[in-house]
C-alpha atoms as a PDB file:
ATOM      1  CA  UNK A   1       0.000   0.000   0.000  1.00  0.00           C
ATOM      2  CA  UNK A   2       1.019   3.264  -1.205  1.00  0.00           C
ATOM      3  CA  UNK A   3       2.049   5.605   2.018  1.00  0.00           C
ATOM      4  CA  UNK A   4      -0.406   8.002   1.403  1.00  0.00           C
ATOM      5  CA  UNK A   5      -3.246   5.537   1.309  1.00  0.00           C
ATOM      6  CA  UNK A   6      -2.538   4.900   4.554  1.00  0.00           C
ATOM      7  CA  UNK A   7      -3.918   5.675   8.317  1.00  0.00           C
ATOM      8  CA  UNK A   8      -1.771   8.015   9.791  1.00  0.00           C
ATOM      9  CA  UNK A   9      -1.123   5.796  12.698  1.00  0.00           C
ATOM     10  CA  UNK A  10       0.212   2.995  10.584  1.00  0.00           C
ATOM     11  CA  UNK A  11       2.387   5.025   8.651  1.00  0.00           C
ATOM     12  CA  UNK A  12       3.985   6.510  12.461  1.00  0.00           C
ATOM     13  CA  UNK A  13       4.011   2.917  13.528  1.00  0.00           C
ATOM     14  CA  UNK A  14       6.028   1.834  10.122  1.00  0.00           C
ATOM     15  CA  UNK A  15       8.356   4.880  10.655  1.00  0.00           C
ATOM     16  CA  UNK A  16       8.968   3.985  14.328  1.00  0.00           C
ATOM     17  CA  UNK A  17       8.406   7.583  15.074  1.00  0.00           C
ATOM     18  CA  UNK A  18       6.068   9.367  18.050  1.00  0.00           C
ATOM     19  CA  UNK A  19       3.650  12.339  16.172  1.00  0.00           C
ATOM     20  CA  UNK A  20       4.718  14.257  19.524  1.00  0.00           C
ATOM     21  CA  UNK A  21       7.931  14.121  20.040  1.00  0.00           C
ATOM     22  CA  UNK A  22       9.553  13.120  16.634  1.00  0.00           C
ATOM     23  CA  UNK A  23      12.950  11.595  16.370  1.00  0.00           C
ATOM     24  CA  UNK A  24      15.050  10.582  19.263  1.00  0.00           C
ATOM     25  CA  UNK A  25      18.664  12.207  18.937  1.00  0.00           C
ATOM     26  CA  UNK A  26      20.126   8.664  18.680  1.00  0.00           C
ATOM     27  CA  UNK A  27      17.285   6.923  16.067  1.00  0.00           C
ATOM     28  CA  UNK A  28      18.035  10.532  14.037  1.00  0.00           C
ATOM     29  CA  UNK A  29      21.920   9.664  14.105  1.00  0.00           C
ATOM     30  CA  UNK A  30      21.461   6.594  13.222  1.00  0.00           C
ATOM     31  CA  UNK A  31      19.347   7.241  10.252  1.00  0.00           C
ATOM     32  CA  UNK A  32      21.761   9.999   9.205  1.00  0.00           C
ATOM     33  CA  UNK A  33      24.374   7.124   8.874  1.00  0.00           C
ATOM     34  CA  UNK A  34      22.086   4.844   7.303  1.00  0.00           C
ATOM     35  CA  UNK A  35      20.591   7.046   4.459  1.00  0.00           C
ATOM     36  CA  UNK A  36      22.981  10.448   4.255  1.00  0.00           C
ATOM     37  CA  UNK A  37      21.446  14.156   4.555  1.00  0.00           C
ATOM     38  CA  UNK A  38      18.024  14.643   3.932  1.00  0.00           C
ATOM     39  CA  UNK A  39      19.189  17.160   0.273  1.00  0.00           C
ATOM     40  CA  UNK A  40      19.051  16.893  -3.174  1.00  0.00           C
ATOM     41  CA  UNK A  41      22.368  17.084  -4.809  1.00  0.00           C
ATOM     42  CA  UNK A  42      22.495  20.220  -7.595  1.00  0.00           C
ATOM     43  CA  UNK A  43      22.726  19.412 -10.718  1.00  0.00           C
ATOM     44  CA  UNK A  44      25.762  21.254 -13.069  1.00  0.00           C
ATOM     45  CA  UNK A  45      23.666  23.706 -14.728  1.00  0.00           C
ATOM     46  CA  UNK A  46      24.059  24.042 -18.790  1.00  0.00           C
ATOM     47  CA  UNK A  47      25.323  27.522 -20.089  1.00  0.00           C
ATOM     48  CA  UNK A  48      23.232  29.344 -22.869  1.00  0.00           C
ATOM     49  CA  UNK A  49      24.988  27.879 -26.148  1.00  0.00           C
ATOM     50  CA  UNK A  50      24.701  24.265 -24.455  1.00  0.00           C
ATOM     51  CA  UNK A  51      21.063  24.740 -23.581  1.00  0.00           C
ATOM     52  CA  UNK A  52      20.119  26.238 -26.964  1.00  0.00           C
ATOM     53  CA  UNK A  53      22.726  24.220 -29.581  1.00  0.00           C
ATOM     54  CA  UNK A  54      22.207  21.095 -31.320  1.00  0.00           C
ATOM     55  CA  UNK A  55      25.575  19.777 -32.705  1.00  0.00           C
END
């Protein structure tokens, strides 16, 4: 099931996370190790010629 089809409960209980009081210090560390920052990583944008210039 697609998260957003579900309860909010379940998807809390899934997450292992308390609507109140969020992320412990430690479970945030250790998801920080596990999956990186929370970012997108910037993509190298194209100068005019290369945006505009089919060779």
């Amino acid at each position: 099931m697609a998260w957003f089809q579900m309860q909010i409960s379940a998807v809390l209980e899934k997450l292992d996370v308390d609507a109140e009081q969020g992320l412990s210090q430690p479970a945030a560390d250790d998801r920080f190790a596990k999956y990186g920052a929370n970012a997108f990583e910037e993509e190298k944008r194209k100068d005019f010629p290369q945006r505009y210039c089919i060779i």
